[in-house]
N, C-alpha and C. Protein backbone atom coordinates (compact mmCIF):
# COMPACT_ATOMS: atom_id res chain seq x y z
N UNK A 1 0.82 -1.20 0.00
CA UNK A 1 0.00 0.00 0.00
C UNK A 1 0.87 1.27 0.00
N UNK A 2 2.09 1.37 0.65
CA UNK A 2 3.06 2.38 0.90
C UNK A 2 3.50 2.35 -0.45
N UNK A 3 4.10 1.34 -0.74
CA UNK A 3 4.78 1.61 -2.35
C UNK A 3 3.63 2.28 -3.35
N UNK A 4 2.70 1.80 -3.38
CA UNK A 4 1.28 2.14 -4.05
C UNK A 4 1.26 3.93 -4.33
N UNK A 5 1.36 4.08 -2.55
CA UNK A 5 1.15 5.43 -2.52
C UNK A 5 2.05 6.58 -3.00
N UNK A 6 3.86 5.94 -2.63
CA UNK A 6 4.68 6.22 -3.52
C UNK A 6 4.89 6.64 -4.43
N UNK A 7 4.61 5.98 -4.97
CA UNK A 7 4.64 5.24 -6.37
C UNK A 7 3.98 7.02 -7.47
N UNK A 8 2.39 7.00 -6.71
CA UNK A 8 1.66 7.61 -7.57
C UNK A 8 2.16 9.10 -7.18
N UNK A 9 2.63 9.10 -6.03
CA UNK A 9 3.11 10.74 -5.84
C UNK A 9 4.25 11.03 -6.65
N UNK A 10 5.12 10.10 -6.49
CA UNK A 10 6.21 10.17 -7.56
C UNK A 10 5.47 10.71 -9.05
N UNK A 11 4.78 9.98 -9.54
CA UNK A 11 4.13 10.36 -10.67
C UNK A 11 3.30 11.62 -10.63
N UNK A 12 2.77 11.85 -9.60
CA UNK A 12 1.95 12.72 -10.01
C UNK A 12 3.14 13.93 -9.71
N UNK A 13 4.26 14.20 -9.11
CA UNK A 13 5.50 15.31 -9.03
C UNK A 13 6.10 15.12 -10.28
N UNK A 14 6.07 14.03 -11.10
CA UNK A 14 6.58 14.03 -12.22
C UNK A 14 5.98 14.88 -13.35
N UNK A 15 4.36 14.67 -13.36
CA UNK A 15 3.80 15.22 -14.06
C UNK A 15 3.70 16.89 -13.83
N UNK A 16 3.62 17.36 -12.95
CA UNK A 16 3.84 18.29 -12.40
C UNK A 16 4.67 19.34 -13.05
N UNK A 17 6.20 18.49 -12.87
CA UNK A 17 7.31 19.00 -13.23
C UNK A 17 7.48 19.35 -14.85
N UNK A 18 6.65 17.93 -15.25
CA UNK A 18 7.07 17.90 -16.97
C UNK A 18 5.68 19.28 -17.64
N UNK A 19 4.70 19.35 -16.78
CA UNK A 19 3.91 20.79 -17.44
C UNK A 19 4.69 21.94 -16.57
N UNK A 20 5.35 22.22 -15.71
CA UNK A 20 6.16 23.38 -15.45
C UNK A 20 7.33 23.64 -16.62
N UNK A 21 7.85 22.91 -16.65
CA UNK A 21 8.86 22.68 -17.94
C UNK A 21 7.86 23.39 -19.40
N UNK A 22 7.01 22.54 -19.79
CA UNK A 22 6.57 23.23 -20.96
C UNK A 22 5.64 24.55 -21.13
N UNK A 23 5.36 24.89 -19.71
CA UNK A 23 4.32 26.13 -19.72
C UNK A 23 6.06 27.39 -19.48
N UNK A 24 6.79 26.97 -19.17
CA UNK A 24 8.09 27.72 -18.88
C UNK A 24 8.51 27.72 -20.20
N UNK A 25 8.93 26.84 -20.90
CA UNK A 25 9.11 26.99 -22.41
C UNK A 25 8.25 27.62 -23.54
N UNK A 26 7.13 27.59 -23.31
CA UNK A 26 5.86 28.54 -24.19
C UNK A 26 6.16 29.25 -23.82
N UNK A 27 6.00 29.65 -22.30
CA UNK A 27 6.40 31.39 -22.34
C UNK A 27 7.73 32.24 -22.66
N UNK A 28 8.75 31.14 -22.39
CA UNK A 28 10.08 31.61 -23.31
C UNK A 28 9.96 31.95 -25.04
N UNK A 29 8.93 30.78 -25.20
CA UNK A 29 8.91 31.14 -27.00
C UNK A 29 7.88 32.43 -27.30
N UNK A 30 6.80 32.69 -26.80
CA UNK A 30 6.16 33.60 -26.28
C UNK A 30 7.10 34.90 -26.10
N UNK A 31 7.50 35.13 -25.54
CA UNK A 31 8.65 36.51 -25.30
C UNK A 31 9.37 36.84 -25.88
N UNK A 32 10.20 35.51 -26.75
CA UNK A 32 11.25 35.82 -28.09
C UNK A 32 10.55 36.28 -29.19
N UNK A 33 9.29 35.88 -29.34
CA UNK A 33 8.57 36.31 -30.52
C UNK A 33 8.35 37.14 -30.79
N UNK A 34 7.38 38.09 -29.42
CA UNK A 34 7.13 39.56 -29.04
C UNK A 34 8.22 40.44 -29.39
N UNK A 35 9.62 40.04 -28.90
CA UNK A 35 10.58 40.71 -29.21
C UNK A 35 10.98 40.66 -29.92
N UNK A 36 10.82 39.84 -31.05
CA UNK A 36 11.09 39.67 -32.54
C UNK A 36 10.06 40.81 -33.36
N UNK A 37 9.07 40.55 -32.88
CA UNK A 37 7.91 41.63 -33.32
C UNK A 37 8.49 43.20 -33.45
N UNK A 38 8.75 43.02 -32.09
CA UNK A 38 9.34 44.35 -31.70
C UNK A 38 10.33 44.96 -32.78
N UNK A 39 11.39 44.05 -32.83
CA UNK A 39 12.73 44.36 -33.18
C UNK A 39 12.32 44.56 -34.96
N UNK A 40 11.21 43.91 -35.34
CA UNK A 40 10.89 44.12 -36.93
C UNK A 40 10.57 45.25 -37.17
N UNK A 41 9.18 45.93 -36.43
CA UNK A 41 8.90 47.01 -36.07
C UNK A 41 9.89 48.27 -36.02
N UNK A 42 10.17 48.19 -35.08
CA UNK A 42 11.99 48.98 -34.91
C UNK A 42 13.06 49.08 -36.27
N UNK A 43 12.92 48.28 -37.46
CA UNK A 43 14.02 48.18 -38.36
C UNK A 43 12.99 48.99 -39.18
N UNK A 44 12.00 48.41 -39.35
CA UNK A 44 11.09 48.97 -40.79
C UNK A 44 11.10 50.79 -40.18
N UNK A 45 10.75 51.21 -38.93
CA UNK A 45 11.11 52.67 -39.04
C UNK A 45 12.53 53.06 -38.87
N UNK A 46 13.24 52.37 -38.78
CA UNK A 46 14.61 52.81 -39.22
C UNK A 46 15.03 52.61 -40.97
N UNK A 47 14.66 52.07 -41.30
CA UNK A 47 14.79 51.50 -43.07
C UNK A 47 13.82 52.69 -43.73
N UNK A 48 12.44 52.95 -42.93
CA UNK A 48 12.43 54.43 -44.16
C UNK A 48 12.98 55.65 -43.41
N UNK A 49 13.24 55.87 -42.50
CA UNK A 49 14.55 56.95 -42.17
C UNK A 49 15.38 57.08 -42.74
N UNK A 50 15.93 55.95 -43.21
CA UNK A 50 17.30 55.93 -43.85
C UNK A 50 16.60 56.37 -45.48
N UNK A 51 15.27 55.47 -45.41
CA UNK A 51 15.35 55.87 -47.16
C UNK A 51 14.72 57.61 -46.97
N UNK A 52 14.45 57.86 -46.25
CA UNK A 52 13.79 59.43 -46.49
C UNK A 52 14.98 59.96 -46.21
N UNK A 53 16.28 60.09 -45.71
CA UNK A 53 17.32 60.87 -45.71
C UNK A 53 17.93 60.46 -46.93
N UNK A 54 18.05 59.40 -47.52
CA UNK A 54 18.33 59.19 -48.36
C UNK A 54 18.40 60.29 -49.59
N UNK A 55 17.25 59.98 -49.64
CA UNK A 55 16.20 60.61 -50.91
C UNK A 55 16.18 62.48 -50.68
N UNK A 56 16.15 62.72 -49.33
CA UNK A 56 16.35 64.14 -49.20
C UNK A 56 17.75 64.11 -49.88
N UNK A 57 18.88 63.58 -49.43
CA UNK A 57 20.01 64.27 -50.17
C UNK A 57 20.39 64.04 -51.11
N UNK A 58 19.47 63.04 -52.06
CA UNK A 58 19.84 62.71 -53.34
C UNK A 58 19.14 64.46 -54.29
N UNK A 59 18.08 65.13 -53.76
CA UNK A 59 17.53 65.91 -54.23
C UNK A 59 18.46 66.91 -53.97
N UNK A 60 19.26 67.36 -52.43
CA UNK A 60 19.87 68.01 -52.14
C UNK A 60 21.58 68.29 -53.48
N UNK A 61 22.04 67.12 -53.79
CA UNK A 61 22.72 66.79 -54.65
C UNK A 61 22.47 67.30 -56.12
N UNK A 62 20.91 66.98 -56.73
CA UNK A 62 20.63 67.41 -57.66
C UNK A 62 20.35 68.92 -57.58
N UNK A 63 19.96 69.32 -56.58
CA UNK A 63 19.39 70.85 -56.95
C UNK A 63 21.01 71.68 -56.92
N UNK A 64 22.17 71.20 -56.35
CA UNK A 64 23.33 71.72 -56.15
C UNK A 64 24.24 71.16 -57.18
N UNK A 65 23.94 70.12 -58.31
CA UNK A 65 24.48 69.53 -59.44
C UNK A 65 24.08 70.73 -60.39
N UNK A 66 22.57 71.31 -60.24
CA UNK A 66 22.10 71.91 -61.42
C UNK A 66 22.39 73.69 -61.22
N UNK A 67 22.91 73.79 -59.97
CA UNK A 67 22.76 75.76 -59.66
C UNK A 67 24.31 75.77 -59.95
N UNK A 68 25.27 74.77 -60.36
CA UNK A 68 26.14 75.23 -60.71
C UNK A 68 26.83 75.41 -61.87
């Protein structure tokens, strides 16, 4: 009866352990994602910054190619 009882606590701390483990891992993949989100977000307004400065001094270039 002792081993019995053992037995199932063992298992049931096992089980326990093995959904702490994967609810800990979803939320790790969960957070990298967000911050992946993030970090995409973050490039695309840096990528037309770059292209709108860009493009300002390509005009800047031409209007100072042509007044001279």
């Amino acid at each position: 009866m002792a081993l019995a009882l053992s037995a199932g606590f063992l298992l049931l701390f096992g089980a326990f352990i093995g959904l702490g483990e994967y609810a800990l891992r979803e939320s790790a993949d969960e957070t990298r994602n967000e911050y992946l989100v993030i970090a995409r977000l973050a490039a695309a307004q840096i990528d037309a910054r770059v292209s709108e400065a860009q493009t300002s001094l390509e005009q800047t270039d031409d209007a100072v190619s042509s007044s001279t």
